[in-house]
C-alpha atoms as a PDB file:
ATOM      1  CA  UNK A   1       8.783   9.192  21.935  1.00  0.00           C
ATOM      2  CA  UNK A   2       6.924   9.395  18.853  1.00  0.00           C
ATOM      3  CA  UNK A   3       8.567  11.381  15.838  1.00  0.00           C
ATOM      4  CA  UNK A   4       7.055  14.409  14.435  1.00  0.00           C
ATOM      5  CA  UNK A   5       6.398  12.955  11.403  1.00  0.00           C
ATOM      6  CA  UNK A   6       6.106   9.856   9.861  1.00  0.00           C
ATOM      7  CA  UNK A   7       9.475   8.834   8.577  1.00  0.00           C
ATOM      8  CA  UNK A   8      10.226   8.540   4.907  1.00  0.00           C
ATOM      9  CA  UNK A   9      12.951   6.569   3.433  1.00  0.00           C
ATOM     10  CA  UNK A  10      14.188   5.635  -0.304  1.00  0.00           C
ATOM     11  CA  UNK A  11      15.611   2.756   1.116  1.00  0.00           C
ATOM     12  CA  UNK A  12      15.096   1.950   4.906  1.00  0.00           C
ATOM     13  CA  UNK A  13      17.164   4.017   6.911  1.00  0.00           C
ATOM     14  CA  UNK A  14      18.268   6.419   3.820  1.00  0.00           C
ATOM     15  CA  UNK A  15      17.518   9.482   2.806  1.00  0.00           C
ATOM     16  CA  UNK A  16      14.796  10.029   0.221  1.00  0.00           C
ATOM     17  CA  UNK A  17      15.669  12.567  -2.645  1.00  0.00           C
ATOM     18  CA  UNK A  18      12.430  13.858  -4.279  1.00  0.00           C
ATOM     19  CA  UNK A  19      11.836  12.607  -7.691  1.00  0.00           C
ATOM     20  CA  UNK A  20      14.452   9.707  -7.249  1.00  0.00           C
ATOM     21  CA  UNK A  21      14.437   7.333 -10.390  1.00  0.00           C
ATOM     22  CA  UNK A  22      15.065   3.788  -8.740  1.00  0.00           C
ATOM     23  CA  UNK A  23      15.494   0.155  -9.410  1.00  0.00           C
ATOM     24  CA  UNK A  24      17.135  -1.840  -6.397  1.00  0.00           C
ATOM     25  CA  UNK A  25      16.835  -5.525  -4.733  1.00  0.00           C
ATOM     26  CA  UNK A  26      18.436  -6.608  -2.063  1.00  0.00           C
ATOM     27  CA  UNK A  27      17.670  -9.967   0.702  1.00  0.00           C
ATOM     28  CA  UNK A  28      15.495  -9.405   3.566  1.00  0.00           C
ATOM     29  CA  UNK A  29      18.581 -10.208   5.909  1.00  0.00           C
ATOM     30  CA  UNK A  30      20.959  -7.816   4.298  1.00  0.00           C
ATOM     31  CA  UNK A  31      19.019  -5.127   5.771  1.00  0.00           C
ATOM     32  CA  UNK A  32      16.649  -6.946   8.696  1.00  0.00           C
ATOM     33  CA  UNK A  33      19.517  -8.408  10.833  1.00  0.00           C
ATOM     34  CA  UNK A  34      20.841  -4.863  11.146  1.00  0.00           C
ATOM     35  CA  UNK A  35      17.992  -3.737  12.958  1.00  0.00           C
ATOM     36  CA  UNK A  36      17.688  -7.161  14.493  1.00  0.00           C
ATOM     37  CA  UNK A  37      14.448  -8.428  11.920  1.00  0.00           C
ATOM     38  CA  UNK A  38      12.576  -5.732  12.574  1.00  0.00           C
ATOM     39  CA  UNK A  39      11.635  -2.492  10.049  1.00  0.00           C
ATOM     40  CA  UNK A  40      10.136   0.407  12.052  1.00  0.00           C
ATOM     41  CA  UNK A  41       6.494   1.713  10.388  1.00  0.00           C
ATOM     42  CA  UNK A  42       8.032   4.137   7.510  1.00  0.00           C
ATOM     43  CA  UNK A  43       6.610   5.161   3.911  1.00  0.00           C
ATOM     44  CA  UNK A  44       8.366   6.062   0.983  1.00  0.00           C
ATOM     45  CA  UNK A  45       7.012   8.862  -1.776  1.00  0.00           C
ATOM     46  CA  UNK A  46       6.577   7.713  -5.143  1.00  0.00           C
ATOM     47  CA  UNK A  47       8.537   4.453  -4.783  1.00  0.00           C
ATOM     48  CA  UNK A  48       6.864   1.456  -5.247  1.00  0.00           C
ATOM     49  CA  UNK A  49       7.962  -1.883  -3.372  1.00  0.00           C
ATOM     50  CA  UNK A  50       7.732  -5.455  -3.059  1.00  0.00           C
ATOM     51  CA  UNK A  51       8.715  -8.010  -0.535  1.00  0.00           C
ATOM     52  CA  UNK A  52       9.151 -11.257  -1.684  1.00  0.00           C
ATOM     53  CA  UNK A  53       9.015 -13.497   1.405  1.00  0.00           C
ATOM     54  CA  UNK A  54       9.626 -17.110  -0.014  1.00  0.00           C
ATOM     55  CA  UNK A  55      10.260 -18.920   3.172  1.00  0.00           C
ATOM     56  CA  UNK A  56       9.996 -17.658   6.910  1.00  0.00           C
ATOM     57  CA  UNK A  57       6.906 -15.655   8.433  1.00  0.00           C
ATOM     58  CA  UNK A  58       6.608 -12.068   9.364  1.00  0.00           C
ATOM     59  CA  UNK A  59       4.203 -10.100  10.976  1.00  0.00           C
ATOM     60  CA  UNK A  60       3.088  -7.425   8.427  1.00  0.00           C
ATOM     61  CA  UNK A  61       1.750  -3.780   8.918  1.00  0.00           C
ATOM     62  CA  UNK A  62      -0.029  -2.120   6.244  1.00  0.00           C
ATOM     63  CA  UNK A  63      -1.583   0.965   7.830  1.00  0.00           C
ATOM     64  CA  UNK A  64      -3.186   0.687  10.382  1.00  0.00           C
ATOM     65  CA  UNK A  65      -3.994  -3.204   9.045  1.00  0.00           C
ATOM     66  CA  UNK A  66      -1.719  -5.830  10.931  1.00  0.00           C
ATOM     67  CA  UNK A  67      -1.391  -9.223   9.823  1.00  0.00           C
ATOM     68  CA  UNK A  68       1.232 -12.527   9.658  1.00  0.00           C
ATOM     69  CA  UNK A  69       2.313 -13.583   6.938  1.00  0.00           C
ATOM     70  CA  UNK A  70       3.812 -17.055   6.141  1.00  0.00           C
ATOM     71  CA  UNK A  71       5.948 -17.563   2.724  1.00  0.00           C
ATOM     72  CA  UNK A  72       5.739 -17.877   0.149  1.00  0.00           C
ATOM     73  CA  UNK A  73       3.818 -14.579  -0.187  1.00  0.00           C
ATOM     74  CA  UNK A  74       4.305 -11.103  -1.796  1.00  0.00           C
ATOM     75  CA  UNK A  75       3.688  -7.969   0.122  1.00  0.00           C
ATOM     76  CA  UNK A  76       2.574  -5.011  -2.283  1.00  0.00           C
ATOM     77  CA  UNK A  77       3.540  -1.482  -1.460  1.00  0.00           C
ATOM     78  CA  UNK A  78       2.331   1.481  -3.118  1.00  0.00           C
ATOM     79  CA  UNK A  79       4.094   4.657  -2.272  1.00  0.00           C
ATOM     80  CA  UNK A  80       2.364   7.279   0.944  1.00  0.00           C
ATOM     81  CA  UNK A  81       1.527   3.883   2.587  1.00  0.00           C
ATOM     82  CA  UNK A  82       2.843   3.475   6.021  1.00  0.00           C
ATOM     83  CA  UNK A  83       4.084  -0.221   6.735  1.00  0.00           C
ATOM     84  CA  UNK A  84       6.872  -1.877   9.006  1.00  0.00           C
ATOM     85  CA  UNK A  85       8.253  -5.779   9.015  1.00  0.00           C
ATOM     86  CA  UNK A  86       8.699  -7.547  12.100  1.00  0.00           C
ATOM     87  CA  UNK A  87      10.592 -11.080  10.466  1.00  0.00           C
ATOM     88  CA  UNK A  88      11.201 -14.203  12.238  1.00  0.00           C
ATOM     89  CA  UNK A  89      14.829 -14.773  12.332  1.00  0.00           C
ATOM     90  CA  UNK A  90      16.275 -16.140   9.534  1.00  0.00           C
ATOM     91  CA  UNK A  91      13.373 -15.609   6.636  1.00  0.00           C
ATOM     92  CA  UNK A  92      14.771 -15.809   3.176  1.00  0.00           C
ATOM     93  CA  UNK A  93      12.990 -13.651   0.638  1.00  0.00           C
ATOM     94  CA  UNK A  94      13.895 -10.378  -1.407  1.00  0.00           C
ATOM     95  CA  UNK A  95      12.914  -6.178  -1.569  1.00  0.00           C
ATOM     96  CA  UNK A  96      12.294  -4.942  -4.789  1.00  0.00           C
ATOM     97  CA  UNK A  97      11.736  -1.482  -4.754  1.00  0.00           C
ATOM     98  CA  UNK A  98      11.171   0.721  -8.274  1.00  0.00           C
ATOM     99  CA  UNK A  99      10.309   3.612  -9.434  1.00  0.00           C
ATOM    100  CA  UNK A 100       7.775   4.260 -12.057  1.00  0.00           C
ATOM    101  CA  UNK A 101       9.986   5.274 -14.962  1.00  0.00           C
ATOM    102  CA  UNK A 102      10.926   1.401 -15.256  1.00  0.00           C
ATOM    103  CA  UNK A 103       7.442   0.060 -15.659  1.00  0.00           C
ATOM    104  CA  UNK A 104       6.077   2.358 -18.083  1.00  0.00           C
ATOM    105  CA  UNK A 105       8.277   4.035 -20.699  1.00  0.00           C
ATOM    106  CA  UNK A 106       8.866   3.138 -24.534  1.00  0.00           C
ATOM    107  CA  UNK A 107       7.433   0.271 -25.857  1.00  0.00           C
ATOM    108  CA  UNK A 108       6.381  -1.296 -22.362  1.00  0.00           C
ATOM    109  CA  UNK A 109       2.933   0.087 -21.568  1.00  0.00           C
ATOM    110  CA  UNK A 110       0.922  -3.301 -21.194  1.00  0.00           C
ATOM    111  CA  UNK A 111       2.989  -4.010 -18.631  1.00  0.00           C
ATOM    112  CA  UNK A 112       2.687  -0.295 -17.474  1.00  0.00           C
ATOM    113  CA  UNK A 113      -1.377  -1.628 -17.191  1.00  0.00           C
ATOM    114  CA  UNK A 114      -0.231  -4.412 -14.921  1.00  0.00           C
ATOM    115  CA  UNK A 115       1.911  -2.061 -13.091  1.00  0.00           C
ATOM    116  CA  UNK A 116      -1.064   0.477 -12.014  1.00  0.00           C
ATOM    117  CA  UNK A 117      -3.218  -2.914 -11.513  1.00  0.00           C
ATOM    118  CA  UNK A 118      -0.730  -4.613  -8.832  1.00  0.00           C
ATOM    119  CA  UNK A 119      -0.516  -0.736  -6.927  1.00  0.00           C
ATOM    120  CA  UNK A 120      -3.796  -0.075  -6.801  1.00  0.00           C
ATOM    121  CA  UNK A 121      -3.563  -1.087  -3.800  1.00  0.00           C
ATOM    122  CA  UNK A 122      -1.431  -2.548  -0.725  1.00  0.00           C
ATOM    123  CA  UNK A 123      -1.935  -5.886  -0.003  1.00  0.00           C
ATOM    124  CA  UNK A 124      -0.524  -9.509   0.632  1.00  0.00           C
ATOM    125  CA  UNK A 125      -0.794 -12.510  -2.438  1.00  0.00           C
ATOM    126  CA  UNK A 126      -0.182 -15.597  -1.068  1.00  0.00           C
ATOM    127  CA  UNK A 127       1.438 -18.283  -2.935  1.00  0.00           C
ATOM    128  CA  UNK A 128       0.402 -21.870  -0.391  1.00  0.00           C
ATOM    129  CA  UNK A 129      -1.972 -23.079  -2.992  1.00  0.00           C
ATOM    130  CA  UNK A 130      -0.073 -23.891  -5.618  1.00  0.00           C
ATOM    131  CA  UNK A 131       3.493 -23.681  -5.680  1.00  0.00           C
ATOM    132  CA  UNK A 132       4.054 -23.433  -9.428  1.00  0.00           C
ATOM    133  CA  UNK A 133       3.830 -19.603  -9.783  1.00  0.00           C
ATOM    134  CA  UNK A 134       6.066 -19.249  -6.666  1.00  0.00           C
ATOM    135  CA  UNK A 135       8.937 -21.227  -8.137  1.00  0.00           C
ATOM    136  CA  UNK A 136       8.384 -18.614 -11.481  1.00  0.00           C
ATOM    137  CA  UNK A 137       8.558 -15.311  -9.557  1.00  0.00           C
ATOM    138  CA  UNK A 138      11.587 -17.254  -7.195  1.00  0.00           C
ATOM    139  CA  UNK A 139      13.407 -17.984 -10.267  1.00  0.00           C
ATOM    140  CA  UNK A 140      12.723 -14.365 -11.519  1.00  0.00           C
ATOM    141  CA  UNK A 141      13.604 -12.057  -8.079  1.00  0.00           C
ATOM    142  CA  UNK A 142      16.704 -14.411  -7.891  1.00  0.00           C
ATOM    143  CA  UNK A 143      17.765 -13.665 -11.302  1.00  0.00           C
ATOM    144  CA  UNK A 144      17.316 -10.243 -10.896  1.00  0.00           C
ATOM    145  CA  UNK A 145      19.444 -10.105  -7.559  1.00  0.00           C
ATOM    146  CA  UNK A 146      22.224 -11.656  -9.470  1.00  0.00           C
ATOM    147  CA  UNK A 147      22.296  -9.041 -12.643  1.00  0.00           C
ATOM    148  CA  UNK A 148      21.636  -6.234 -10.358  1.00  0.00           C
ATOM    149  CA  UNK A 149      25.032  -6.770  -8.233  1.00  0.00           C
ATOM    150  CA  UNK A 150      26.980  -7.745 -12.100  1.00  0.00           C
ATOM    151  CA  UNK A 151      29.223  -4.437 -12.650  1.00  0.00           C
ATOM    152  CA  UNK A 152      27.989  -1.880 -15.082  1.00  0.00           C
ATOM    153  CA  UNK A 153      24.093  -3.623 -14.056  1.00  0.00           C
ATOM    154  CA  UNK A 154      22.896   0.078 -14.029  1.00  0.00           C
ATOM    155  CA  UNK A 155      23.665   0.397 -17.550  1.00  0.00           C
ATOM    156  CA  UNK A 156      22.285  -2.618 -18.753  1.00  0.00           C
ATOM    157  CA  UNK A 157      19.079  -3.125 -19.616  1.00  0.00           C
ATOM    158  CA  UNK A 158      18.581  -6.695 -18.401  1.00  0.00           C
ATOM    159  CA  UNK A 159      17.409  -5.318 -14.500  1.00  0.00           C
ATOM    160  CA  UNK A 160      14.701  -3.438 -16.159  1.00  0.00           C
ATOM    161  CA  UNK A 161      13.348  -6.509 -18.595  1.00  0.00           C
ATOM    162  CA  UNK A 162      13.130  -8.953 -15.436  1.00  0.00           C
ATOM    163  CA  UNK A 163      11.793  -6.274 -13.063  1.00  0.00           C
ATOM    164  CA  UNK A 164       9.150  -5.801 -15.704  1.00  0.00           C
ATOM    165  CA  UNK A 165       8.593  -9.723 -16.139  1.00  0.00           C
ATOM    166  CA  UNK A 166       8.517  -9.595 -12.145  1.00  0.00           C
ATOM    167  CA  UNK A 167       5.258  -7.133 -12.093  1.00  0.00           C
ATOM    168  CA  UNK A 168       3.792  -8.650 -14.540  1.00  0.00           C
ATOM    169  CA  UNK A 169       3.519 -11.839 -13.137  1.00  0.00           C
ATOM    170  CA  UNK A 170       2.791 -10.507  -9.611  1.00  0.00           C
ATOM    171  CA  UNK A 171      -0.253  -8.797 -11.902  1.00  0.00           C
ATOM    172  CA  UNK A 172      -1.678 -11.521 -13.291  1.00  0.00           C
ATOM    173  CA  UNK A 173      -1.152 -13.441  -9.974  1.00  0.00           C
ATOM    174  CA  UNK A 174      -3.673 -10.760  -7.947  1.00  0.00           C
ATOM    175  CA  UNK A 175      -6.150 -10.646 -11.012  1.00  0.00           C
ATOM    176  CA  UNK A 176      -6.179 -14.725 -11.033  1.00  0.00           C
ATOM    177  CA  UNK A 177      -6.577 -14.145  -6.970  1.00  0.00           C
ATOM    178  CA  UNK A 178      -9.821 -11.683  -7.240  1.00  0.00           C
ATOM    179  CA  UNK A 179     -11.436 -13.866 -10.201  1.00  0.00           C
ATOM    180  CA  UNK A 180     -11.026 -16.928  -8.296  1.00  0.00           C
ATOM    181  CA  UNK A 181     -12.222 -14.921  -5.080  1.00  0.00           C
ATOM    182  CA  UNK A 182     -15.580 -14.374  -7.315  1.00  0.00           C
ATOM    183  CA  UNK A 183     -15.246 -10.949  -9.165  1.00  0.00           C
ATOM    184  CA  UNK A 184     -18.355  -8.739  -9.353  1.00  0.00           C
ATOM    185  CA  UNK A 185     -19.819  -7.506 -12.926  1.00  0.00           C
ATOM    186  CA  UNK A 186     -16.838  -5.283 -14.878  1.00  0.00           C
ATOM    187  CA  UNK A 187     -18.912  -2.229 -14.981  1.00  0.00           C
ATOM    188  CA  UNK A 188     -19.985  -1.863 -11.329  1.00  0.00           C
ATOM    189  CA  UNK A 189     -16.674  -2.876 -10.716  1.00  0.00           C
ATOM    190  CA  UNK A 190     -14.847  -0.553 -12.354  1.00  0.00           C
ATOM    191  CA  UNK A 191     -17.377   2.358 -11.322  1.00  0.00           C
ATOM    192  CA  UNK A 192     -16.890   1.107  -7.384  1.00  0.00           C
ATOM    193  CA  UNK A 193     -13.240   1.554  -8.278  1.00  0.00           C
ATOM    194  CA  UNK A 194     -13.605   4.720  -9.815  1.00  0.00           C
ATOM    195  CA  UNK A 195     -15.648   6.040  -6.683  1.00  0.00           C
ATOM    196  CA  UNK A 196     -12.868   4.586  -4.221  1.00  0.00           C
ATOM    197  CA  UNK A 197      -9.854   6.643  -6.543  1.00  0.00           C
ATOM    198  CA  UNK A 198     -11.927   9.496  -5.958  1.00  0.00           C
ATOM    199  CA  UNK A 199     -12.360   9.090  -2.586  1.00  0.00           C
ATOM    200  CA  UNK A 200      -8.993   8.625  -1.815  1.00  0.00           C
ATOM    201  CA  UNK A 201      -8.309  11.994  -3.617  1.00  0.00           C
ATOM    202  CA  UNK A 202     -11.081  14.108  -2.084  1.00  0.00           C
ATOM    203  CA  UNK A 203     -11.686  12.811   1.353  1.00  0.00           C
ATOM    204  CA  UNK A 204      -9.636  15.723   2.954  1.00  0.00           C
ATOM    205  CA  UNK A 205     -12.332  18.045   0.770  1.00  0.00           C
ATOM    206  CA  UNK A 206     -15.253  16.728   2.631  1.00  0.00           C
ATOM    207  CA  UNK A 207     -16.951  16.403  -0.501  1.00  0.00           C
ATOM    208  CA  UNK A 208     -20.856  16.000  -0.643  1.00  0.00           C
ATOM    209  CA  UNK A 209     -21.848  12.224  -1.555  1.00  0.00           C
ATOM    210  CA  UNK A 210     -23.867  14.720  -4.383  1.00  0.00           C
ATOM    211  CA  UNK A 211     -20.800  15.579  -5.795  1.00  0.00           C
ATOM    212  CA  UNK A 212     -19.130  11.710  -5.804  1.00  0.00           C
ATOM    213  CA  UNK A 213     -22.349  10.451  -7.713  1.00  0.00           C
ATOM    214  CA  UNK A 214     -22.155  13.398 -10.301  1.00  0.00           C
ATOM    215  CA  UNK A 215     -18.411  12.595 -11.160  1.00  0.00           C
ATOM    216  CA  UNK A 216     -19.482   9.017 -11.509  1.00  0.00           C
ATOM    217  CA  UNK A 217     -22.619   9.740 -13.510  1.00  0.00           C
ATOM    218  CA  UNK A 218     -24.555   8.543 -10.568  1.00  0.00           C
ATOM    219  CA  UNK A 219     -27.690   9.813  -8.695  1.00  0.00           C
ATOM    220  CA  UNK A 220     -26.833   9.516  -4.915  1.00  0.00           C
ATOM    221  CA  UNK A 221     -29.246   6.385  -4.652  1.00  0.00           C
ATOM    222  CA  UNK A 222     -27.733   4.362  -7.322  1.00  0.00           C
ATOM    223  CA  UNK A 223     -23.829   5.118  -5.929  1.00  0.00           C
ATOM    224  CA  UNK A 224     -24.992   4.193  -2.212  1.00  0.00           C
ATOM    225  CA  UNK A 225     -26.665   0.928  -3.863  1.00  0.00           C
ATOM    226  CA  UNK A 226     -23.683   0.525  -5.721  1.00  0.00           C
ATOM    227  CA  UNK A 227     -21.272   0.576  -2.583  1.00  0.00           C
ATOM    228  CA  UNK A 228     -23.673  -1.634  -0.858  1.00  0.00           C
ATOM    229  CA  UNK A 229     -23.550  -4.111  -3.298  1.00  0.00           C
ATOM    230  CA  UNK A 230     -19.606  -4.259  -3.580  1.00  0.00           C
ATOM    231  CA  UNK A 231     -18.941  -3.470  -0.196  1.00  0.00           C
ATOM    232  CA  UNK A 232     -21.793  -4.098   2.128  1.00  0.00           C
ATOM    233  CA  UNK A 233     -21.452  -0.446   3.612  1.00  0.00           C
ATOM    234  CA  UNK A 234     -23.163   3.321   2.025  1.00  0.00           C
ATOM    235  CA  UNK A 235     -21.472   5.770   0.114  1.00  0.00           C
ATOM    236  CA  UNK A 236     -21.116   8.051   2.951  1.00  0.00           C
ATOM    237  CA  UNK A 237     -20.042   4.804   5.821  1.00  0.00           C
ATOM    238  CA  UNK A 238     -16.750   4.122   2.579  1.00  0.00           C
ATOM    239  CA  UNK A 239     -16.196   7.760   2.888  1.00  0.00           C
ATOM    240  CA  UNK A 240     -15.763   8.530   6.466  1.00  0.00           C
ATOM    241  CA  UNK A 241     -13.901   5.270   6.800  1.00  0.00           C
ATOM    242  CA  UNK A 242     -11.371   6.625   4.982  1.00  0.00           C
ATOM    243  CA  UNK A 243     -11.160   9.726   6.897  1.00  0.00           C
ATOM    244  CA  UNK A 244     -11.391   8.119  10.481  1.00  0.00           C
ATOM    245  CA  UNK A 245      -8.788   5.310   9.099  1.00  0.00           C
ATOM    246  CA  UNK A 246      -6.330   8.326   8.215  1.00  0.00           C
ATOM    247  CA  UNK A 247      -7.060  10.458  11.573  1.00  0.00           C
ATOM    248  CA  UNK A 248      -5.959   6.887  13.226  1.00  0.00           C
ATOM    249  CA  UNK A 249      -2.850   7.223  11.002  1.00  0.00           C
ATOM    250  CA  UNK A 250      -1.793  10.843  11.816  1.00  0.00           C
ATOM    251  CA  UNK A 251      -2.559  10.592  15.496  1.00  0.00           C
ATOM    252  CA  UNK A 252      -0.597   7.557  15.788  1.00  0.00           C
ATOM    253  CA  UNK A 253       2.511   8.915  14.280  1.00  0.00           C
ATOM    254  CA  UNK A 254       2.594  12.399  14.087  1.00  0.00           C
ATOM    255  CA  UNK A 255       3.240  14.051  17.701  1.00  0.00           C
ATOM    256  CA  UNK A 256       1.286  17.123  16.677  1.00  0.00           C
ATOM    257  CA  UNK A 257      -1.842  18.326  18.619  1.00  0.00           C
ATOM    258  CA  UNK A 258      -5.160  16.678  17.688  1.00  0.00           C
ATOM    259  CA  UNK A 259      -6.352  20.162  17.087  1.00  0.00           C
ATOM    260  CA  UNK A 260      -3.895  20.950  13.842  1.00  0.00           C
ATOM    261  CA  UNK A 261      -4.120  17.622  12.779  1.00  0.00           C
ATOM    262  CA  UNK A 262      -8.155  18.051  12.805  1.00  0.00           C
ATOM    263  CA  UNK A 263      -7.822  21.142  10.752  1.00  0.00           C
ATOM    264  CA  UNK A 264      -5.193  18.950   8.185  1.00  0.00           C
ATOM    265  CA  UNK A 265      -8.109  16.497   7.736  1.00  0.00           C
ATOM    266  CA  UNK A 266     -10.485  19.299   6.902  1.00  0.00           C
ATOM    267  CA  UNK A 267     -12.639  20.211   9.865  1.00  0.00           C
ATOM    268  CA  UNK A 268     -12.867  23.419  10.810  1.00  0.00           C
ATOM    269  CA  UNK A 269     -14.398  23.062  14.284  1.00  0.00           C
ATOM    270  CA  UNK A 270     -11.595  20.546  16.592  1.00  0.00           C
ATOM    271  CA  UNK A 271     -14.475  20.004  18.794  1.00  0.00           C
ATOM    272  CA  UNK A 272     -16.424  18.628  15.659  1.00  0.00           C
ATOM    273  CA  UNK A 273     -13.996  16.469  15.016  1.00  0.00           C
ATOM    274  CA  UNK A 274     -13.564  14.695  18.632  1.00  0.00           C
ATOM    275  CA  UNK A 275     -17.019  14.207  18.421  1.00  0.00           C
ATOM    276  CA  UNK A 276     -16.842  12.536  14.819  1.00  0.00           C
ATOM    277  CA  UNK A 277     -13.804  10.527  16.017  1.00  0.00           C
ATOM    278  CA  UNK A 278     -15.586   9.619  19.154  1.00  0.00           C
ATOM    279  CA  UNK A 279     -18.385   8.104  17.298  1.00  0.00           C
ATOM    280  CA  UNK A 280     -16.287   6.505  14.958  1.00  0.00           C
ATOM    281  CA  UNK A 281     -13.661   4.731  17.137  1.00  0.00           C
ATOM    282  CA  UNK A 282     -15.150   5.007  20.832  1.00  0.00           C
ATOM    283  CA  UNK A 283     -12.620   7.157  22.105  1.00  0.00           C
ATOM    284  CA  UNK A 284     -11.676  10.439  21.991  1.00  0.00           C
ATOM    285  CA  UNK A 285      -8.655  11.703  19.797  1.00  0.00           C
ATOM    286  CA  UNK A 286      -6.571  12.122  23.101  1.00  0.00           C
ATOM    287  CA  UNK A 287      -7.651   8.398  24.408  1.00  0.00           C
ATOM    288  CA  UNK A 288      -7.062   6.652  21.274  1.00  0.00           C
ATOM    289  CA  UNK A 289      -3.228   8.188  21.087  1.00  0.00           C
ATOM    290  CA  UNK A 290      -2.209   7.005  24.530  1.00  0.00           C
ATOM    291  CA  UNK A 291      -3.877   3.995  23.834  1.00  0.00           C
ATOM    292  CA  UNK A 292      -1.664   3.381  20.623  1.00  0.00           C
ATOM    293  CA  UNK A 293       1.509   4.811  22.345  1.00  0.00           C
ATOM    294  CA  UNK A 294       2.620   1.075  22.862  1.00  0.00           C
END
């Protein structure tokens, strides 16, 4: 039976407390083998996590994005996304889950840049090339775990210094991974970037691609040649990706009728949005739950 909502957790399997300040590792196993190497597709609100997976394999949802994953690796985790670990027996590798607080107050805010670089997105940074920067961020997650289970670790400020070291070298390691992955120019870059932000912010809105290109200073032909170039896909095509790729989400795992859940993702007509779904996916709302009810 599916749940009537998608579940959210602080830590697996616990109850989240809104506005939670948080800065916890733990091993994979000391949670995994309780629920025999498998985590259930959760989310967690404005907690930000990373899996360290430095030897072992696990298959890796990110959305509605499904993937293995062989260690060394790092799985990236920005809060509202829904993900769930299935982990061959026996991987060795770490959970670092934070809250923001740790990352950007006092004198810290360059690493409070890397911080909001690494989240920008989920995502998996593998670590096969070149084992060097593994053996750092090893060395670091593992020094962590040990101060974080040291008595009176929650007043010491130690956790927070190597959490921060952890990002930012997690940071660098996805900037070196896009640069060497051949990085577009830093303006159309950064104004694709912008456009995808807003996106994700407005999508529910329906917003006119008008009113996208006049935020980004844009006329509508220039944004849709922009998201060509970076993407290969329009303006509009980006845009009702997202939508379709979030009507996949809540159908999937929210048990409510597709008719509320089409007026939750803004259209006011449910027969409107079969018919956009339709289009989109090849089946209707109805047909593409049962089909994901496995």
């Amino acid at each position: 039976m599916k749940p009537s909502a998608i579940p959210s957790f602080a830590l697996y399997g616990e109850v989240a407390a809104p506005g939670q300040e948080l800065l916890h590792i733990e091993a994979v196993e000391s949670r995994s083998r309780l629920y025999h190497w498998e985590i259930s597709p959760h989310l967690h609100q404005g907690l930000y996590q990373v899996l360290w997976l430095q030897r072992g394999a696990a298959e890796v949802a990110l959305d509605e994005w499904v993937q293995r994953v062989q260690g060394p690796a790092a799985i990236v985790v920005p809060p509202g996304v829904v993900h769930g670990f299935r982990f061959a027996p026996d991987t060795d590798g770490l959970v670092l889950t934070l809250s923001a607080r740790f990352l950007v107050e006092g004198e810290f805010q360059a690493v409070g840049e890397a911080f909001r670089a690494l989240f920008a997105a989920p995502g998996v940074l593998e670590f096969t090339r070149d084992p060097a920067p593994a053996e750092r961020l090893h060395a670091l997650l593992r020094e962590l775990a040990a101060e974080f289970t040291q008595p009176g670790s929650t007043e010491s400020p130690v956790s927070g210094w190597l959490a921060r070291a952890v990002v930012w070298r997690l940071a660098q390691a996805r900037a070196q991974g896009a640069q060497d992955a051949g990085e577009r120019a830093h303006r159309h870059q950064a104004l694709f970037t912008r456009f995808l932000l807003l996106v994700e912010q407005h999508f529910l809105e329906h917003w006119p691609l008008e009113r996208y290109a006049s935020r980004l200073g844009l006329s509508t032909q220039r944004l849709n040649r922009l998201t060509r170039a970076e993407s290969g896909r329009s303006a509009l095509e980006l845009v009702h990706e997202r939508l379709t790729r979030e009507a996949c989400r809540r159908l999937v795992y929210i048990a409510a009728p597709a008719a509320s859940l089409a007026a939750e993702l803004g259209f006011e007509d449910p027969a409107y949005f079969s018919r956009f779904f339709k289009r989109r996916t090849g089946l209707s709302p109805q047909r593409y739950r049962e089909a994901h009810r496995a």
